[in-house]
N, C-alpha and C. Protein backbone atom coordinates (compact mmCIF):
# COMPACT_ATOMS: atom_id res chain seq x y z
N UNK A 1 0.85 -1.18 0.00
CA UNK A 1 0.00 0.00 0.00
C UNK A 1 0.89 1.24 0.00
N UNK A 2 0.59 2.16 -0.96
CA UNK A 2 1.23 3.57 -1.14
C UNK A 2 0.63 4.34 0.21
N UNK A 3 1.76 5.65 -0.12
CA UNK A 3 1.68 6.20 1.23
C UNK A 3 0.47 7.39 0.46
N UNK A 4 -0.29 7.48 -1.10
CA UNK A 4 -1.38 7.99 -0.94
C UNK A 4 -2.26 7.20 -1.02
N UNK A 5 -2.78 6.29 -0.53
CA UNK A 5 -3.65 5.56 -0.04
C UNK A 5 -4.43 5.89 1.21
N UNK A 6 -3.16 6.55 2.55
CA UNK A 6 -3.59 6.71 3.18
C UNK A 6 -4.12 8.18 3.51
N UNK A 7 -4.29 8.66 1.81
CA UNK A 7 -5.74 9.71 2.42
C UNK A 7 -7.14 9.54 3.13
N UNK A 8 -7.40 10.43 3.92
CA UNK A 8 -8.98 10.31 4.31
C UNK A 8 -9.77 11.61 3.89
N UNK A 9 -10.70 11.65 4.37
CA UNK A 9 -12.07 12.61 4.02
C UNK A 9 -11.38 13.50 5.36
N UNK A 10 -11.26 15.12 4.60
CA UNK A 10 -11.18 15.83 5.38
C UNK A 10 -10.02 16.40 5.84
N UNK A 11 -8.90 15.45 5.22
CA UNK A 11 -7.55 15.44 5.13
C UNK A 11 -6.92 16.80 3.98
N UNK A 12 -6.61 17.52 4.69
CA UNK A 12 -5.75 18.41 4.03
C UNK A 12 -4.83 18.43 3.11
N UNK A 13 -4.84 18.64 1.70
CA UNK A 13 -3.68 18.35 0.59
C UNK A 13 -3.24 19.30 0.35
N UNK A 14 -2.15 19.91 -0.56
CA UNK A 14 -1.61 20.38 -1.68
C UNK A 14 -1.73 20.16 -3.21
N UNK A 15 -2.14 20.32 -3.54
CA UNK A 15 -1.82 20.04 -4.92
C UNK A 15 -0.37 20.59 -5.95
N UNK A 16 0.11 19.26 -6.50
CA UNK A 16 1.42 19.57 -6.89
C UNK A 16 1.53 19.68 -8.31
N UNK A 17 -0.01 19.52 -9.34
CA UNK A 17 0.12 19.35 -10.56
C UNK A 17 -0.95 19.93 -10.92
N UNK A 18 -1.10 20.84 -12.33
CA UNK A 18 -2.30 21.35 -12.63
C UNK A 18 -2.31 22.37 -12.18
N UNK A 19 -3.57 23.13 -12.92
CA UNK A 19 -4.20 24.80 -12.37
C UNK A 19 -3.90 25.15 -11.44
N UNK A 20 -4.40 24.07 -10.32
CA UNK A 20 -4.56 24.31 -9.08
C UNK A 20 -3.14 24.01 -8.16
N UNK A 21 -2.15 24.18 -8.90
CA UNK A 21 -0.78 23.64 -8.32
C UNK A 21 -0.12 24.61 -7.21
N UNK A 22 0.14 23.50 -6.24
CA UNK A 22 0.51 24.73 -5.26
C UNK A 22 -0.65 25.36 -4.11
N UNK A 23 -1.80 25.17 -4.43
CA UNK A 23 -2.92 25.50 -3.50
C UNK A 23 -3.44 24.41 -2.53
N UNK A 24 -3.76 25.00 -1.18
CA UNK A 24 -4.33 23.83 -0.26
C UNK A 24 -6.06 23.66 -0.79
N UNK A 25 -5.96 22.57 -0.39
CA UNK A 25 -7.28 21.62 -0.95
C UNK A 25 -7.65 20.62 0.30
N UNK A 26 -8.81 20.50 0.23
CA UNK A 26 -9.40 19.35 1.29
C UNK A 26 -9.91 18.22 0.41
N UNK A 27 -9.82 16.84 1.23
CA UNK A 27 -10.68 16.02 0.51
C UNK A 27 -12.02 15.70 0.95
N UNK A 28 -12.73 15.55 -0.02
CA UNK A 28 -13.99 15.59 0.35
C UNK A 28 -14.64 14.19 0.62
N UNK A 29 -14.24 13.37 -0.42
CA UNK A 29 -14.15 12.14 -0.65
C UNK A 29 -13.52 11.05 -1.40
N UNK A 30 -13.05 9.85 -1.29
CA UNK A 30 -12.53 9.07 -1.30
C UNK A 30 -12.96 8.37 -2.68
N UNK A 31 -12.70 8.19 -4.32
CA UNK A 31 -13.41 7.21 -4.98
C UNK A 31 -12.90 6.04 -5.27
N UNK A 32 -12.04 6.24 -5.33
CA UNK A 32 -11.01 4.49 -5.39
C UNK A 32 -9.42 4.69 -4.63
N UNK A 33 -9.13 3.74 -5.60
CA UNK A 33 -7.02 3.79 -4.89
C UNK A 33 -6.92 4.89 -5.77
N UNK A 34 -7.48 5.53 -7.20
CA UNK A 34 -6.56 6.38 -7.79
C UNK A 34 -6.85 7.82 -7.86
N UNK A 35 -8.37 7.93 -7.40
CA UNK A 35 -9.12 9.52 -7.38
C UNK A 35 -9.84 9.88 -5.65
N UNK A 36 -9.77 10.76 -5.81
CA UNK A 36 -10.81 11.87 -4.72
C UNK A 36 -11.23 12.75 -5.26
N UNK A 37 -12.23 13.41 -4.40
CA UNK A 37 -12.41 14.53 -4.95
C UNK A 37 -11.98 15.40 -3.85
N UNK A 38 -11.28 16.65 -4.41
CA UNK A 38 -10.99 17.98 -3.72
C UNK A 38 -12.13 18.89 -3.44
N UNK A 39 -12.21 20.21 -3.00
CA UNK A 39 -12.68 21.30 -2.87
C UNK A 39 -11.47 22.19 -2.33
N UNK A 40 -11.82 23.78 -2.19
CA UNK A 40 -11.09 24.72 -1.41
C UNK A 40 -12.26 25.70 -1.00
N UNK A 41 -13.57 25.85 -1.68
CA UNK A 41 -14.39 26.66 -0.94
C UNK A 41 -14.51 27.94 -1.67
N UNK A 42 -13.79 28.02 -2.75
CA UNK A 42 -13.51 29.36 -3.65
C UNK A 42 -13.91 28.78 -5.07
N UNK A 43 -12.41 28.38 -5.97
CA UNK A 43 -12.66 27.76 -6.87
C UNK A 43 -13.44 26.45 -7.48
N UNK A 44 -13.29 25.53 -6.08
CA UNK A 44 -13.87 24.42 -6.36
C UNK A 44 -15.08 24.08 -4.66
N UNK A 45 -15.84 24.21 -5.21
CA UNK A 45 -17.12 24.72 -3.98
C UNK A 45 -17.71 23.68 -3.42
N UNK A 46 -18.53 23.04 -2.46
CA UNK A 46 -18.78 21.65 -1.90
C UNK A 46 -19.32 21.62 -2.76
N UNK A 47 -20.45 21.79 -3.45
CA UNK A 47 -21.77 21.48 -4.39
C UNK A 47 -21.12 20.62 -5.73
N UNK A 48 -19.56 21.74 -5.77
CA UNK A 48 -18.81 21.22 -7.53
C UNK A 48 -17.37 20.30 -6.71
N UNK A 49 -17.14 19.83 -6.82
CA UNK A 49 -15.73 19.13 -6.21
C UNK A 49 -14.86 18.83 -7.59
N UNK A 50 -13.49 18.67 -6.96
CA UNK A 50 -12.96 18.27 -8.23
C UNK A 50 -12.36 16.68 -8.01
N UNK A 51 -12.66 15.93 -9.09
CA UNK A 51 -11.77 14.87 -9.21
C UNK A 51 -10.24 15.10 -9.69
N UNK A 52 -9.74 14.36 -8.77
CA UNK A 52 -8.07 14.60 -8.85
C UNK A 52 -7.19 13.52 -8.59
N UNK A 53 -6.34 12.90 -9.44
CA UNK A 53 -5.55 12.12 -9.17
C UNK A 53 -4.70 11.91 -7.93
N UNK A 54 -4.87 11.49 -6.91
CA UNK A 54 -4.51 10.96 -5.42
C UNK A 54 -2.35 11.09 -5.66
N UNK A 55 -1.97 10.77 -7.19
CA UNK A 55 -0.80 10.74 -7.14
C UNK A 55 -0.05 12.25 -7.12
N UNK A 56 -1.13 12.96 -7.34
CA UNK A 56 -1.35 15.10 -8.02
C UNK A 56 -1.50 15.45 -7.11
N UNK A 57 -1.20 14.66 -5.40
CA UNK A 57 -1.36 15.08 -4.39
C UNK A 57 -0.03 15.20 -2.82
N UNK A 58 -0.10 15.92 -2.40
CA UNK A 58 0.84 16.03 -1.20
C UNK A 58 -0.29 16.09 0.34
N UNK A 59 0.19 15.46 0.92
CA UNK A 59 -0.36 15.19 2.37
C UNK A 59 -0.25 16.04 2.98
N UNK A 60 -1.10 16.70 3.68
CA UNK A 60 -0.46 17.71 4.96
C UNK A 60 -0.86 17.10 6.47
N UNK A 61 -0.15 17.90 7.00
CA UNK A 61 -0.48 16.94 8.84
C UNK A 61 -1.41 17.57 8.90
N UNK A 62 -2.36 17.67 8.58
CA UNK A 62 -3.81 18.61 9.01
C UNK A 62 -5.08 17.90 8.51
N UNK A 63 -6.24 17.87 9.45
CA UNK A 63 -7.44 16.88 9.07
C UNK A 63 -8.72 18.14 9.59
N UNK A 64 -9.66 18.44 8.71
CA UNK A 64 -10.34 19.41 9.15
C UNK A 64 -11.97 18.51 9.50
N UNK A 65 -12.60 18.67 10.34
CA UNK A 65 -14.09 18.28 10.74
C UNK A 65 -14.86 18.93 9.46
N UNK A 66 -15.74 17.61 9.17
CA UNK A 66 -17.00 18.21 7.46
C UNK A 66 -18.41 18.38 8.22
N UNK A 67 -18.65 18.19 9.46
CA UNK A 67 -19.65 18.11 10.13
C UNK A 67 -20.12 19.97 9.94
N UNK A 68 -21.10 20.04 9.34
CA UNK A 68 -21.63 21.73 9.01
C UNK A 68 -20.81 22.36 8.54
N UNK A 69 -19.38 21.84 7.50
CA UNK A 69 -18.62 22.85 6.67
C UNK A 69 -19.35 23.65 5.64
N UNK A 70 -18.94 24.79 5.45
CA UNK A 70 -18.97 25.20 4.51
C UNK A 70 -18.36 26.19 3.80
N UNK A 71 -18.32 26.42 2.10
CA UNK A 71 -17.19 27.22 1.58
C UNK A 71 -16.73 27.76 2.31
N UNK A 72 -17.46 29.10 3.27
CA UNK A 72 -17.24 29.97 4.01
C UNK A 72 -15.80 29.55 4.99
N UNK A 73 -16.51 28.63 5.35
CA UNK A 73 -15.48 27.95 6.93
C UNK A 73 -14.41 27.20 6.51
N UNK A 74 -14.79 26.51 4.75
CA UNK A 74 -13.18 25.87 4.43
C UNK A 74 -12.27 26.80 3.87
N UNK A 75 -12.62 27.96 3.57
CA UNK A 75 -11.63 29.12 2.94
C UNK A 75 -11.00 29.65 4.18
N UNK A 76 -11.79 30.32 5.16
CA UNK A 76 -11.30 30.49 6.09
C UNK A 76 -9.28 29.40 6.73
N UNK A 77 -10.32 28.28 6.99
CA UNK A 77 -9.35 27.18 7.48
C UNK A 77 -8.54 27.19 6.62
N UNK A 78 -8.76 26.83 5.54
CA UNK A 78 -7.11 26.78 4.73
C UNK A 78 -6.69 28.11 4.56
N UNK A 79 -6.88 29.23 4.69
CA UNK A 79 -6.23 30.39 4.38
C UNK A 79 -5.63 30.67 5.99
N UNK A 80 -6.25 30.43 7.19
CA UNK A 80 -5.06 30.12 8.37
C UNK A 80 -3.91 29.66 7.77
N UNK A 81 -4.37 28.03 7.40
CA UNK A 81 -3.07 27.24 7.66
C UNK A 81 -2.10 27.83 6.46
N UNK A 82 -2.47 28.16 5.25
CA UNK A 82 -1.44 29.09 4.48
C UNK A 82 -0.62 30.22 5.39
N UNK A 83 -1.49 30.83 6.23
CA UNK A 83 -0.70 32.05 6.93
C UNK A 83 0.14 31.55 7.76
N UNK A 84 0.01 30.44 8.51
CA UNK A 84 0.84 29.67 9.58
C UNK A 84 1.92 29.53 8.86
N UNK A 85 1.81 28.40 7.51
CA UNK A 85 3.12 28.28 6.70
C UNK A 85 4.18 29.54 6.32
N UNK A 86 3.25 30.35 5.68
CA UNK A 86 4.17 31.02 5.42
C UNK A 86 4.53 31.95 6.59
N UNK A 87 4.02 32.45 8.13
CA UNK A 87 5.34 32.29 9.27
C UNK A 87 6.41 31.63 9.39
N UNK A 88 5.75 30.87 9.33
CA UNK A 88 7.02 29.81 9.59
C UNK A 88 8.48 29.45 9.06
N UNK A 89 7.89 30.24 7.03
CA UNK A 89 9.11 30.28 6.23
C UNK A 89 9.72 31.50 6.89
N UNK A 90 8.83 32.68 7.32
CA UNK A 90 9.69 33.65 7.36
C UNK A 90 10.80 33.65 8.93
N UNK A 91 9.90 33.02 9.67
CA UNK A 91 11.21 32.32 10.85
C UNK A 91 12.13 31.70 10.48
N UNK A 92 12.27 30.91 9.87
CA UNK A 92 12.92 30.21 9.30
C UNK A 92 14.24 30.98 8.82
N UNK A 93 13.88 31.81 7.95
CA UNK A 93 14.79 32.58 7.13
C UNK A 93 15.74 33.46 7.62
N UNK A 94 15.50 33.93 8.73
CA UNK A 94 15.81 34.38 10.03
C UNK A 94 17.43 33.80 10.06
């Protein structure tokens, strides 16, 4: 078993390929070993999700609750955890 296998629902990605390269993404759901579907709450909205190749993906240590999400609250959340990151580069750099 690959180590993207062990995505789940709710699990925080990156995307490393495509349009959307470089942007945090949630998964919404799970369709086999080779797809999910994404959202971010902006471009790709709960109602529209995107299917995305599981391999077009990077893991993040972050798992967000879907219990009453919405766009609103997943833009929010991932635009934290973008701001956290990029602290962190700028400590870093330090």
């Amino acid at each position: 078993m690959s180590q993207y296998n062990k995505l789940e629902t709710g699990q925080v990605v990156l995307s490393t390929c495509g349009r959307d390269m470089g942007k945090l993404q949630m998964v919404l759901e799970i369709l086999d070993d080779s797809y999910v579907l994404v959202v971010d709450g902006k471009q790709r909205k709960i109602e529209k999700p995107k299917k995305k190749k599981i391999k077009h993906l990077q893991k993040y240590n972050k798992k967000l609750q879907l219990e009453n999400l919405t766009d609103k609250k997943l833009r929010y959340m991932l635009n934290n955890l973008k701001k956290e990151d990029q602290d962190k580069d700028v400590q870093r750099s330090y």
